[in-house]
C-alpha atoms as a PDB file:
ATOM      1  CA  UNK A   1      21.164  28.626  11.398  1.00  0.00           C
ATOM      2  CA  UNK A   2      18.875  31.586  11.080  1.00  0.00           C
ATOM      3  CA  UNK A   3      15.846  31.563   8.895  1.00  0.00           C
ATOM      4  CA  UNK A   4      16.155  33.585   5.535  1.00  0.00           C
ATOM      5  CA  UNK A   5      13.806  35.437   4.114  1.00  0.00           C
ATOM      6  CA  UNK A   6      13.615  37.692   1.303  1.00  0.00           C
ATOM      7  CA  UNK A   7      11.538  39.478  -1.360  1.00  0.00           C
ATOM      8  CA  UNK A   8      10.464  37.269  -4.432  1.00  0.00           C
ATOM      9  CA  UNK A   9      11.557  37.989  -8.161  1.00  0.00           C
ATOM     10  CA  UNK A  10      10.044  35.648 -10.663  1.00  0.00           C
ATOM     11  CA  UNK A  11       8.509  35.314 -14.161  1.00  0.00           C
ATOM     12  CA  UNK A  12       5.091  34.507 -14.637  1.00  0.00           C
ATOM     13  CA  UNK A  13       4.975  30.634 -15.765  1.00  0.00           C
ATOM     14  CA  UNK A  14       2.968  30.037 -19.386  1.00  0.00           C
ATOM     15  CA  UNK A  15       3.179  33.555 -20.373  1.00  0.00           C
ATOM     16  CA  UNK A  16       4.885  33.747 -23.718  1.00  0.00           C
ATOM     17  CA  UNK A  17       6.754  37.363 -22.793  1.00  0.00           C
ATOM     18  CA  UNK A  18       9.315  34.725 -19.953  1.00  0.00           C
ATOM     19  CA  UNK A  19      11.365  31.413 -20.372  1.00  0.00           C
ATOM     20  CA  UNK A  20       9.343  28.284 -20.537  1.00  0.00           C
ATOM     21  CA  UNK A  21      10.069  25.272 -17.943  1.00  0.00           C
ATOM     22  CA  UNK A  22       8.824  21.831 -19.382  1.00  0.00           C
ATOM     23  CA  UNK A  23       8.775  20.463 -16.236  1.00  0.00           C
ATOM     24  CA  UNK A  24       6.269  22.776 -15.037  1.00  0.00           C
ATOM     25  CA  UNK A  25       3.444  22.582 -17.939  1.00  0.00           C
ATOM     26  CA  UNK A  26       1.013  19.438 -18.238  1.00  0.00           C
ATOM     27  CA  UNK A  27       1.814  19.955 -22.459  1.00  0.00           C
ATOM     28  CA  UNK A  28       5.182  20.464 -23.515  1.00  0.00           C
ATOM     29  CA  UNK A  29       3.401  21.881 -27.219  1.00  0.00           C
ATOM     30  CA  UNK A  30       1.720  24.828 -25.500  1.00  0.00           C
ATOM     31  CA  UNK A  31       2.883  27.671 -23.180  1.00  0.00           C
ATOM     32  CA  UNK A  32      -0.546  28.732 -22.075  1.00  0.00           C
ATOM     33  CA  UNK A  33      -1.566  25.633 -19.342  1.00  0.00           C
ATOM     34  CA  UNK A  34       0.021  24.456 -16.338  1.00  0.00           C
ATOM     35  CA  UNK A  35      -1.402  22.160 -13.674  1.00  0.00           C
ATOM     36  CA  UNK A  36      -2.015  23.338 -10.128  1.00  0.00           C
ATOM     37  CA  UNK A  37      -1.962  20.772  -7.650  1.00  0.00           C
ATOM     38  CA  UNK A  38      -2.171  21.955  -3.906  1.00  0.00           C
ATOM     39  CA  UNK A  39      -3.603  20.843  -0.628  1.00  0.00           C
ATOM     40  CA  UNK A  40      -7.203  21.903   0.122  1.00  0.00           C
ATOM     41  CA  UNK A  41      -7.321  21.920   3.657  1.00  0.00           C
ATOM     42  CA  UNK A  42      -4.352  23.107   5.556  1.00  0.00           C
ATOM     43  CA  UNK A  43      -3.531  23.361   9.093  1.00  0.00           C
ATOM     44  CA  UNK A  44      -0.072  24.582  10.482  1.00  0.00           C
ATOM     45  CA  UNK A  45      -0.732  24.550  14.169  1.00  0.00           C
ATOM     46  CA  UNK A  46       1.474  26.299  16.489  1.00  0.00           C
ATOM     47  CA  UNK A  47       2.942  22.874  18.223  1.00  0.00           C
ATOM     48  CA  UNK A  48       3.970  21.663  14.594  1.00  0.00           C
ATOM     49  CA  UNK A  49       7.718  21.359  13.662  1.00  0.00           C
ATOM     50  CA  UNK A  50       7.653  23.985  10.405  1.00  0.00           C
ATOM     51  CA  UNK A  51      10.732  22.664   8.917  1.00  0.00           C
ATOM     52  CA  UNK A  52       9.125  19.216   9.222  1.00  0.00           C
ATOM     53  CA  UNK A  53       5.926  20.587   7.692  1.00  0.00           C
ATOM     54  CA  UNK A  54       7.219  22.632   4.792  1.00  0.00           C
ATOM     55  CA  UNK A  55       9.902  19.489   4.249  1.00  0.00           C
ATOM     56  CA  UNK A  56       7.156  16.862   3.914  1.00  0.00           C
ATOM     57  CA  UNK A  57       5.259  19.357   1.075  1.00  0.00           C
ATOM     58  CA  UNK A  58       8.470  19.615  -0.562  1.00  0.00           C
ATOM     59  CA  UNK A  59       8.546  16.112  -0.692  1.00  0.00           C
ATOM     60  CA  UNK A  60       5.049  15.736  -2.000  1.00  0.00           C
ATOM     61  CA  UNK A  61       5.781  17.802  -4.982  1.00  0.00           C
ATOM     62  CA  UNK A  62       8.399  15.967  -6.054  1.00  0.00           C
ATOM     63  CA  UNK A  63       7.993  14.085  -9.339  1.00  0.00           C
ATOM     64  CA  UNK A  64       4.629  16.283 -10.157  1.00  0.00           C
ATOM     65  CA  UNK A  65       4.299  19.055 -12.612  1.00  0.00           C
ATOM     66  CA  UNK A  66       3.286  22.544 -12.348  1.00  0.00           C
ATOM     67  CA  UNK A  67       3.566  24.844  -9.366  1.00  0.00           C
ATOM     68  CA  UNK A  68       1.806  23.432  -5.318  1.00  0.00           C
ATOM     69  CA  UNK A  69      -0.541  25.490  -3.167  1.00  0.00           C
ATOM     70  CA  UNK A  70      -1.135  24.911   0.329  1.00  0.00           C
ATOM     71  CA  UNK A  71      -4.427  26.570   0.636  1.00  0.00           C
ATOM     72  CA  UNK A  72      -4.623  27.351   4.584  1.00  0.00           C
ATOM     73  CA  UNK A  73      -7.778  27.048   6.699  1.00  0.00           C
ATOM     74  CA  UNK A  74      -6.381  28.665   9.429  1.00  0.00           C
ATOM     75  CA  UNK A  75      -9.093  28.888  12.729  1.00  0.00           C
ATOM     76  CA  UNK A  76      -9.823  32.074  14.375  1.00  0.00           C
ATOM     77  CA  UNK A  77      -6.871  31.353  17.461  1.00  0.00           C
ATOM     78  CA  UNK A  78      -4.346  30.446  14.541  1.00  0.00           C
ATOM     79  CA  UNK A  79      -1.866  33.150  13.418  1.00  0.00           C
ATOM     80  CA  UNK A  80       1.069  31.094  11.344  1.00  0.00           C
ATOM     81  CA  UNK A  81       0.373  32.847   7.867  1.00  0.00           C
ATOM     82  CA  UNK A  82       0.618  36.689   9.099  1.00  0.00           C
ATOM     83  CA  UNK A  83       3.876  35.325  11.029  1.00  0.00           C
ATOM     84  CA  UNK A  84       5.603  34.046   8.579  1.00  0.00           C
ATOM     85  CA  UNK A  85       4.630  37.058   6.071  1.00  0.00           C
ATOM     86  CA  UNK A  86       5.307  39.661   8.847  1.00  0.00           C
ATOM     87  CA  UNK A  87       9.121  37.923   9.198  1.00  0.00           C
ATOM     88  CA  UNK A  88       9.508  37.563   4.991  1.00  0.00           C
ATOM     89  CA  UNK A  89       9.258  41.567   5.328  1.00  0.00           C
ATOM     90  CA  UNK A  90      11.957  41.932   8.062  1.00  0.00           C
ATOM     91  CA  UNK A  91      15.526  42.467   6.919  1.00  0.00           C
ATOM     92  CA  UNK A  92      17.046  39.210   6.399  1.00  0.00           C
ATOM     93  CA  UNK A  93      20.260  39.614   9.067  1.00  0.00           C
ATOM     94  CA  UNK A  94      17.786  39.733  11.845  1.00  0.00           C
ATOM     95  CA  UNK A  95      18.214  36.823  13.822  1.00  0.00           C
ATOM     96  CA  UNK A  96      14.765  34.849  13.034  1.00  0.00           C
ATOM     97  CA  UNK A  97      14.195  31.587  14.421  1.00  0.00           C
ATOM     98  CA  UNK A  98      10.829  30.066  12.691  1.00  0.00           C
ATOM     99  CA  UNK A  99      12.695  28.095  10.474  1.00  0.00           C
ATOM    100  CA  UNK A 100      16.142  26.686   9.773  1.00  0.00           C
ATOM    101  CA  UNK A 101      16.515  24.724   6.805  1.00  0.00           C
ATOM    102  CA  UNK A 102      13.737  26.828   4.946  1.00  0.00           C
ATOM    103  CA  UNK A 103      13.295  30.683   3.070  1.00  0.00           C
ATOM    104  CA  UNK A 104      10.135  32.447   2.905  1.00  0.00           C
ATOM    105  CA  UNK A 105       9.810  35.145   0.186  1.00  0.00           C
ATOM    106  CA  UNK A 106       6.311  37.525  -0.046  1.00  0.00           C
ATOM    107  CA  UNK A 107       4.877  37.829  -3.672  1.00  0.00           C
ATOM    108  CA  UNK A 108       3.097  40.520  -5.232  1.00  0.00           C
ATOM    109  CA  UNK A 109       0.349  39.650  -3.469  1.00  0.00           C
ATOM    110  CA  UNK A 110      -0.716  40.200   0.962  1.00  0.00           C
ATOM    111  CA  UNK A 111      -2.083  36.971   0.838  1.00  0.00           C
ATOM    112  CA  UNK A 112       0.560  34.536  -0.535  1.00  0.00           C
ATOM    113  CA  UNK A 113       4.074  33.055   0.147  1.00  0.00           C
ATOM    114  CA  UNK A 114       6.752  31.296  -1.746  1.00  0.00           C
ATOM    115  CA  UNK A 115       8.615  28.508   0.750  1.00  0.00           C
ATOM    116  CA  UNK A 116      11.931  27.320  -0.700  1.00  0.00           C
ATOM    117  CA  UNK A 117      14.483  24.606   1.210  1.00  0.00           C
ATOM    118  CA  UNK A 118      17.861  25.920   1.900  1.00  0.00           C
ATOM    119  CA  UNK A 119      19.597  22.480   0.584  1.00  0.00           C
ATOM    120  CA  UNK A 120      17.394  22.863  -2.876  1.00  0.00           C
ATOM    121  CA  UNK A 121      18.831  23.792  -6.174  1.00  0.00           C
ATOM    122  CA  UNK A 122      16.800  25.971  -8.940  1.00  0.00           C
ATOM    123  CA  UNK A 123      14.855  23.052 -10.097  1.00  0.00           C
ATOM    124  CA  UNK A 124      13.160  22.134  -6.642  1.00  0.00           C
ATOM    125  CA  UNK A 125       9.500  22.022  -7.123  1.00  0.00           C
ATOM    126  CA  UNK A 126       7.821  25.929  -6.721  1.00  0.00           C
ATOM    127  CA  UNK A 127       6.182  25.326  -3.354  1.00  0.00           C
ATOM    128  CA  UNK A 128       3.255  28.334  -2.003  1.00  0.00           C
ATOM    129  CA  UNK A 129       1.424  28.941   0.857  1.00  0.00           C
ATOM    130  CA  UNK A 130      -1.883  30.706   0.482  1.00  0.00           C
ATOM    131  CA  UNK A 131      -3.825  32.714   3.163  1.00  0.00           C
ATOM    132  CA  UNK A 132      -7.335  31.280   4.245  1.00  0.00           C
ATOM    133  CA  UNK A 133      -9.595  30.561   7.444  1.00  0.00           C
ATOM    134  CA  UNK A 134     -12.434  28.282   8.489  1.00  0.00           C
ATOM    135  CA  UNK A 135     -14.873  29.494  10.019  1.00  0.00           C
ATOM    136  CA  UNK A 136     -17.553  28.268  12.474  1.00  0.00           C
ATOM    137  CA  UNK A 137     -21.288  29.013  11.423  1.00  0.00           C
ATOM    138  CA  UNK A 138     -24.146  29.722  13.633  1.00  0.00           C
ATOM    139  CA  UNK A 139     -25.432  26.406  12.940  1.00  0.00           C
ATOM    140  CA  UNK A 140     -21.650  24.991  13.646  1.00  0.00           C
ATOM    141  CA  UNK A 141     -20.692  24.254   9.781  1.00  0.00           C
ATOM    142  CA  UNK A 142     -17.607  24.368   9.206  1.00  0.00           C
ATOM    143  CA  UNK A 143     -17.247  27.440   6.164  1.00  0.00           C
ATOM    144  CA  UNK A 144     -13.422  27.404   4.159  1.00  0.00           C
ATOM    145  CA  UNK A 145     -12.280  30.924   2.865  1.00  0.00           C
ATOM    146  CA  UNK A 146     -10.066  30.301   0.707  1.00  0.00           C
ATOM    147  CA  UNK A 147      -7.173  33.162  -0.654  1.00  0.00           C
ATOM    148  CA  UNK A 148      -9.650  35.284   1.721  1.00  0.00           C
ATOM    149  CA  UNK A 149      -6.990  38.572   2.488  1.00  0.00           C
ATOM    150  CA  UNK A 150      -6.291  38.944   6.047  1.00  0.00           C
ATOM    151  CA  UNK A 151      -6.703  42.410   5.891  1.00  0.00           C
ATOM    152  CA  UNK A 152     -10.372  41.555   4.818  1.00  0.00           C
ATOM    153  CA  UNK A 153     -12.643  42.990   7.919  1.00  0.00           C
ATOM    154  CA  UNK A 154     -14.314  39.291   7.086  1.00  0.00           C
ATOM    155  CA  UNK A 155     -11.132  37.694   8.042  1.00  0.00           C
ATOM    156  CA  UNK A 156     -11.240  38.661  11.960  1.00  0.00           C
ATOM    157  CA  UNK A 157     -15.238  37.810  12.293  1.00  0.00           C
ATOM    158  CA  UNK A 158     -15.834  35.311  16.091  1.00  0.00           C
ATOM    159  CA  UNK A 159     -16.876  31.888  15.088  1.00  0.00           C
ATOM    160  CA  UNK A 160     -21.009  31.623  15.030  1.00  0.00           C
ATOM    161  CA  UNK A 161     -21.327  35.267  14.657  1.00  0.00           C
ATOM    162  CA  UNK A 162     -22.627  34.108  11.019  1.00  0.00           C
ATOM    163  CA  UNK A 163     -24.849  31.800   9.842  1.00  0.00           C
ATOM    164  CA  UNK A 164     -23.409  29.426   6.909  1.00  0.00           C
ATOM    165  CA  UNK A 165     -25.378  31.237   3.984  1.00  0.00           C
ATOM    166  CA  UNK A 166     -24.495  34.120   4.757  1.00  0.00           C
ATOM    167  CA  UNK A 167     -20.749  33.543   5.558  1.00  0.00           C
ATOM    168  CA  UNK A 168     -20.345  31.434   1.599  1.00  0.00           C
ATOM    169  CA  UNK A 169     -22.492  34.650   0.023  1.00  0.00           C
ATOM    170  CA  UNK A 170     -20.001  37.444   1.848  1.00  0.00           C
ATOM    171  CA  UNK A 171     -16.927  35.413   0.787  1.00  0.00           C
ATOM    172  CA  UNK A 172     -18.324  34.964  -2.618  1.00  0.00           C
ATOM    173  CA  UNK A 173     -19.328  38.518  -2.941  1.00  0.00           C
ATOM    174  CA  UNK A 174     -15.358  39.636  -2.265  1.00  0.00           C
ATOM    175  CA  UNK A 175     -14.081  36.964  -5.077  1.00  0.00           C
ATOM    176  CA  UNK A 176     -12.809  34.481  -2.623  1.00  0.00           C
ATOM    177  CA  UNK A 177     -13.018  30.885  -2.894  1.00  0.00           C
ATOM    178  CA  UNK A 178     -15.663  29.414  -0.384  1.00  0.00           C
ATOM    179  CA  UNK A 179     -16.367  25.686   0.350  1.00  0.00           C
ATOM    180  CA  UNK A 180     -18.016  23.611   3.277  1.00  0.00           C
ATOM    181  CA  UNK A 181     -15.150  20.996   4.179  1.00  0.00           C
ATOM    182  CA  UNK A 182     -17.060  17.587   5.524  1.00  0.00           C
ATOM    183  CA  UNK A 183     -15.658  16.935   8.542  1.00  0.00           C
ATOM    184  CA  UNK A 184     -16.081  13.771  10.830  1.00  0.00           C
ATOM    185  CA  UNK A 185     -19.739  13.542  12.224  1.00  0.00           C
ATOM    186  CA  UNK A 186     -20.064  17.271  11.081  1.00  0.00           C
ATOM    187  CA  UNK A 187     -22.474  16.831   8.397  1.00  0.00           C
ATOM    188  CA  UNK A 188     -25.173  14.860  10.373  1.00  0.00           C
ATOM    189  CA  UNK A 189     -28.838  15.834  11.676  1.00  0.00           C
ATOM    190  CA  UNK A 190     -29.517  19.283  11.422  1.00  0.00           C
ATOM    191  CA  UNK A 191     -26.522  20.419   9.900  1.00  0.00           C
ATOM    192  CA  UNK A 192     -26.694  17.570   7.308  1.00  0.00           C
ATOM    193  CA  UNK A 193     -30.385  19.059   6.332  1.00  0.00           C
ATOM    194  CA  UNK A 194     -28.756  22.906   6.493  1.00  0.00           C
ATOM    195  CA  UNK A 195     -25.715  21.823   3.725  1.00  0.00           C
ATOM    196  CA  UNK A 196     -28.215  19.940   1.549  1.00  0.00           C
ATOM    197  CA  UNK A 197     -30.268  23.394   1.659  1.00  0.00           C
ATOM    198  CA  UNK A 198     -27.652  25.854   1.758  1.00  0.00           C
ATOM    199  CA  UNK A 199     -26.329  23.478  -1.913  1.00  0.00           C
ATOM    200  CA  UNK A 200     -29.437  24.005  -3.290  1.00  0.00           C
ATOM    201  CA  UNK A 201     -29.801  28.247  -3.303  1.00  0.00           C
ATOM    202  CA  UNK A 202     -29.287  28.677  -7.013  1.00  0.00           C
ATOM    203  CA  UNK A 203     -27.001  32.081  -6.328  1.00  0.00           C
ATOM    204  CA  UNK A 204     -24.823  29.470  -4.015  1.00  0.00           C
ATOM    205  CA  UNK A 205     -24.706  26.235  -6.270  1.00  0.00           C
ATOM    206  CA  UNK A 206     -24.074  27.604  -9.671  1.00  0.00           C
ATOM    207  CA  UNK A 207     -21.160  30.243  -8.081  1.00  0.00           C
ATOM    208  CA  UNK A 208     -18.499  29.219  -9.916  1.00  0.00           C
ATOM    209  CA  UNK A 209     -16.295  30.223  -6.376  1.00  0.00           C
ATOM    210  CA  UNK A 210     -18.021  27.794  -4.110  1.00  0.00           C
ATOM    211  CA  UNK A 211     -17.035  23.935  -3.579  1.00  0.00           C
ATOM    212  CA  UNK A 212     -17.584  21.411  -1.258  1.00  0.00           C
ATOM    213  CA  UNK A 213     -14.532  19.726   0.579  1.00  0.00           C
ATOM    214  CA  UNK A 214     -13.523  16.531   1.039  1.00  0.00           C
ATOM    215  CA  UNK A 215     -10.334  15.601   3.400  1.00  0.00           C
ATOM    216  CA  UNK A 216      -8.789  12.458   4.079  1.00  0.00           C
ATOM    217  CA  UNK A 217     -10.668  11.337   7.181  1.00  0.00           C
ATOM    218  CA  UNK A 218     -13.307  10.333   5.427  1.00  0.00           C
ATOM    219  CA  UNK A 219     -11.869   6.683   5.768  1.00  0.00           C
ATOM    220  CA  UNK A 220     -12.464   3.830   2.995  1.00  0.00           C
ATOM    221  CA  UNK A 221     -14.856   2.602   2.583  1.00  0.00           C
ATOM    222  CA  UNK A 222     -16.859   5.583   4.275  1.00  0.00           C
ATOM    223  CA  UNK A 223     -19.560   6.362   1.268  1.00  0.00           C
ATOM    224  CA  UNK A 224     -19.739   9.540  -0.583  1.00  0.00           C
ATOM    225  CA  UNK A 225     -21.885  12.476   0.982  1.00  0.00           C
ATOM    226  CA  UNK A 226     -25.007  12.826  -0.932  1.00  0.00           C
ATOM    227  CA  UNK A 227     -24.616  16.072  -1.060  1.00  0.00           C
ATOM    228  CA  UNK A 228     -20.773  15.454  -3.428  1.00  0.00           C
ATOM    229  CA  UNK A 229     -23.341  13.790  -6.599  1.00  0.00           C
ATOM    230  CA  UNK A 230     -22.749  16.099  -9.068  1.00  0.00           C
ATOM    231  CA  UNK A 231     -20.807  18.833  -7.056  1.00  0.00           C
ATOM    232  CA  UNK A 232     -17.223  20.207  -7.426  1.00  0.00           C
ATOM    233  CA  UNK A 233     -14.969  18.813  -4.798  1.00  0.00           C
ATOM    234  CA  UNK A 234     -11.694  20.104  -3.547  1.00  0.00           C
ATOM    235  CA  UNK A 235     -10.041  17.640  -1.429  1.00  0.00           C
ATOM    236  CA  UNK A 236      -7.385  18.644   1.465  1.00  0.00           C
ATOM    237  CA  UNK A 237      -5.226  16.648   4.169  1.00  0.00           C
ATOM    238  CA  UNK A 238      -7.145  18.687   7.034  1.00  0.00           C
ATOM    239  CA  UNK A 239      -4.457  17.084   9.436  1.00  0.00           C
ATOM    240  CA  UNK A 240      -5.363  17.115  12.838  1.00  0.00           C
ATOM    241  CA  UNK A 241      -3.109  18.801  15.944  1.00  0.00           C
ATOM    242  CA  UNK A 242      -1.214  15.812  17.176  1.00  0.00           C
ATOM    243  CA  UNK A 243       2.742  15.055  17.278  1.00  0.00           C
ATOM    244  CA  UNK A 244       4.139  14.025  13.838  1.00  0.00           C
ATOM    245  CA  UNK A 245       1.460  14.652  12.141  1.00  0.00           C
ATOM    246  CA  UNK A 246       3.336  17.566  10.103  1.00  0.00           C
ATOM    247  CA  UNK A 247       4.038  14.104   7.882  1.00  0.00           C
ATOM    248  CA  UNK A 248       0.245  13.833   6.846  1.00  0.00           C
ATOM    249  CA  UNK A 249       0.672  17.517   5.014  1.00  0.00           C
ATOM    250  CA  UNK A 250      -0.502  17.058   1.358  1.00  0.00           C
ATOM    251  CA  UNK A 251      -1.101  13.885   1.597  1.00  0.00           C
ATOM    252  CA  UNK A 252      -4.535  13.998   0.021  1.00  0.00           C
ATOM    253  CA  UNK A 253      -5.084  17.133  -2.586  1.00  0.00           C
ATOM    254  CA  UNK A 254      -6.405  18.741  -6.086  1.00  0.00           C
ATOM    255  CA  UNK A 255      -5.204  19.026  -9.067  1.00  0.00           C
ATOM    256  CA  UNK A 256      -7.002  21.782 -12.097  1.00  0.00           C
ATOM    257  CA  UNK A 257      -5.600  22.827 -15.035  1.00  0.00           C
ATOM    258  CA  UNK A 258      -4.838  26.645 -15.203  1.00  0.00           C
ATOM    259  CA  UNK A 259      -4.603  28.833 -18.578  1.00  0.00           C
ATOM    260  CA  UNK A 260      -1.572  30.655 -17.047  1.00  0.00           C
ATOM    261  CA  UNK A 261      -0.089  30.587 -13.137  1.00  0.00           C
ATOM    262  CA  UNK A 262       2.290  33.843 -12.229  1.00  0.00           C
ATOM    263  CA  UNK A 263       4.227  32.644  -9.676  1.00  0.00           C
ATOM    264  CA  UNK A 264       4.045  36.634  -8.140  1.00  0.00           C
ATOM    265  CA  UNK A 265       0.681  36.057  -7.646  1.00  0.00           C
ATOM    266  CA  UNK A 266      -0.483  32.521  -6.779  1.00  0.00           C
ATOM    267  CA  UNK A 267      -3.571  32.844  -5.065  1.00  0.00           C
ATOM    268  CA  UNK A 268      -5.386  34.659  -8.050  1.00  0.00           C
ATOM    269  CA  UNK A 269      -3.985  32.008 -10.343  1.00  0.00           C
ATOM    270  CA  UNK A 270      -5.522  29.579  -8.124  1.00  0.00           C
ATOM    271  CA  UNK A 271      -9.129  31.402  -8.352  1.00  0.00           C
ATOM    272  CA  UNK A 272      -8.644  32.173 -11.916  1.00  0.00           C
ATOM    273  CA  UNK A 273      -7.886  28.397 -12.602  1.00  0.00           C
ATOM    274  CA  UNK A 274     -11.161  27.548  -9.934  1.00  0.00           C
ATOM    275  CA  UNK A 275     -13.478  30.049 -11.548  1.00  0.00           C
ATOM    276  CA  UNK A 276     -12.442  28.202 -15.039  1.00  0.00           C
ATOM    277  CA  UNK A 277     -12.698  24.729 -14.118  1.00  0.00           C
ATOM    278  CA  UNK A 278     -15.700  22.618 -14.468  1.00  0.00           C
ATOM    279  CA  UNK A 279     -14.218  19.377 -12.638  1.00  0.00           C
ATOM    280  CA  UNK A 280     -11.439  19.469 -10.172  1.00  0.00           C
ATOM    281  CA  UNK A 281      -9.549  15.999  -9.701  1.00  0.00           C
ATOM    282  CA  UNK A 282      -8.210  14.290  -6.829  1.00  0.00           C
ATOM    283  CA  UNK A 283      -4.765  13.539  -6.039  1.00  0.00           C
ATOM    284  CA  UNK A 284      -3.338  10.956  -2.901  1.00  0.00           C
ATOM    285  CA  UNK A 285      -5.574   8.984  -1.011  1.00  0.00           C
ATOM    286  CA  UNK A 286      -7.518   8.878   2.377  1.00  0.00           C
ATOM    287  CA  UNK A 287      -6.984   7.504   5.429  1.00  0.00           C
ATOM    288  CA  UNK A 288      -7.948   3.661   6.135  1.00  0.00           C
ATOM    289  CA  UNK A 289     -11.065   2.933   9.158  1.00  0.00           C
ATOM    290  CA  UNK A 290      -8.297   2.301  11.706  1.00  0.00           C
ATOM    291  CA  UNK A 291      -6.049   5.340  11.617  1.00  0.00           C
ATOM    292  CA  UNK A 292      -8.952   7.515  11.140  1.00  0.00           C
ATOM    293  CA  UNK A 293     -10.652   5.958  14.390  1.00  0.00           C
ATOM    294  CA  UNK A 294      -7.154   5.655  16.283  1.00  0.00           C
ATOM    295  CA  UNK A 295      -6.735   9.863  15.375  1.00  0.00           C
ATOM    296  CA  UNK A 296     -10.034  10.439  16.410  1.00  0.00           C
ATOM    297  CA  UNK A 297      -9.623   8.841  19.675  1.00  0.00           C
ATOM    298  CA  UNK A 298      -6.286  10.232  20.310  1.00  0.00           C
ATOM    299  CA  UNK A 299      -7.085  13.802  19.254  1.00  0.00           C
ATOM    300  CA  UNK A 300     -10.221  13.627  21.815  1.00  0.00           C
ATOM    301  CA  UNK A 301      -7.996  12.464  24.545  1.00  0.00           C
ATOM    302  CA  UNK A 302      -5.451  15.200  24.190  1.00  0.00           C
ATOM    303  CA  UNK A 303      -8.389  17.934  23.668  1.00  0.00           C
ATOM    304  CA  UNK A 304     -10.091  16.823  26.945  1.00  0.00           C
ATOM    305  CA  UNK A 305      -6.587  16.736  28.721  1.00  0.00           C
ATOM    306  CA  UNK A 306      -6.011  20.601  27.818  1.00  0.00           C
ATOM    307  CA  UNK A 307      -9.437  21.740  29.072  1.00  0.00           C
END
């Protein structure tokens, strides 16, 4: 079966002008707040099974209120958002073969998508994909742009081109979400000293944009990063590119209240809610010692058999 995609029509959740769901609002007295819970840190690498991938979110949302967001980090090599936008504007009768048992529907926005399974009914969990990248810093920190526009000339910089202060204050400056993710043995030395400065520039620390990110790698009982105390974190799955791991999607995540989410336009809802919130809260768990040192090991393996 071909995939089918199509245009989205929808009414703006919490907005008193369309019909109300109670499941998707965190108070069933008020029709002004809904919960967003989403996936930080999002990979969808190009050896990934998608139906797999957008089947295990599905899953994830089930039982939870309020619309998902998988917030991508895609690298500088990785193209999946732009091809699955670029085939949700095709007529639907061409033969497209990206997915099978899911749609993809644009918004009113370049820089989100709606996913929908093919077996669901109209009260399957509202599932989005938003547009983002990680980038590489001079110093090699690891910077998240998150609902960054791919038609941003930002989007297309070469990794290192940029040092990390300057890559968080041009993100920030366009009204984008920016965040350092920690990443295994990333925040160490050097680069340990550069995020504890970088945290510190008042214009930086107080943006109400910028977060630091935590993924679920950072095994129990690893200790929190100094740099967290005190800090807003927005946790991710940041799953790594190794087979069956498409089942590891969402499986560590945020969760912030939002005053109103339109689900035309999810990745402003998402900053909106961001921009708004003073805590975020954390939703899954991470990964024990073992798996996280048995992924390590097998995701260095494969990298030095490719080279």
């Amino acid at each position: 079966m071909a995939c089918v995609l199509r245009p989205t029509s929808c009414q703006p959740w919490g907005l008193s002008s369309g019909t109300v769901s109670p499941s998707l609002h965190n108070d069933p007295d008020s029709n002004l707040r809904t919960t967003i819970r989403g996936d930080g840190h999002v990979h969808l690498y190009p050896a990934f099974d998608r139906d797999l991938f957008f089947r295990t979110a599905l899953m994830r949302t089930d039982g939870g209120q309020g619309p998902f967001l998988l917030m991508l980090t895609e690298r500088s090599a990785e193209s999946a958002f732009l091809e699955l936008r670029d085939a949700a504007r095709r007529s639907p009768e061409e033969d497209r073969l990206l997915l099978i048992d899911h749609t993809v529907e644009i918004t009113a926005e370049p820089l989100s998508l709606r996913i929908r399974g093919l077996e669901r009914g109209p009260a399957e969990p509202a599932l989005f994909m938003v547009c983002g990248r990680q980038f590489k810093s001079r110093e090699g920190l690891e910077v998240a742009g998150l609902a960054l526009d791919p038609a941003d000339p930002l989007y297309g910089i070469k990794d290192r081109e940029l040092a990390a202060a300057d890559l968080v204050q041009r993100l920030l400056d366009l009204g984008v979400a920016a965040g350092l993710p920690w990443g295994v043995g990333k925040w160490l030395g050097d680069r340990r000293r550069e995020v504890e400065r970088l945290i510190a520039l008042p214009r930086i620390r107080d943006h109400r944009l910028f977060f630091l990110g935590d993924i679920a790698a950072r095994c129990r009982p690893w200790p929190e990063p100094r740099a967290f105390h005190g800090r807003r974190i927005l946790a991710g799955s940041d799953v790594l590119p190794l087979p069956g791991h498409e089942k590891r999607l969402a499986s560590y995540g945020f969760e912030l209240a939002s005053p109103v989410f339109d689900p035309a336009r999810p990745a402003a809802a998402f900053l909106a809610a961001l921009e708004a919130a003073d805590t975020l809260d954390v939703i899954g768990k991470r990964q024990s010692m073992v798996t996280m040192m048995v992924d390590q090991i097998r995701y260095r393996l494969r990298r030095g058999e490719s080279r």
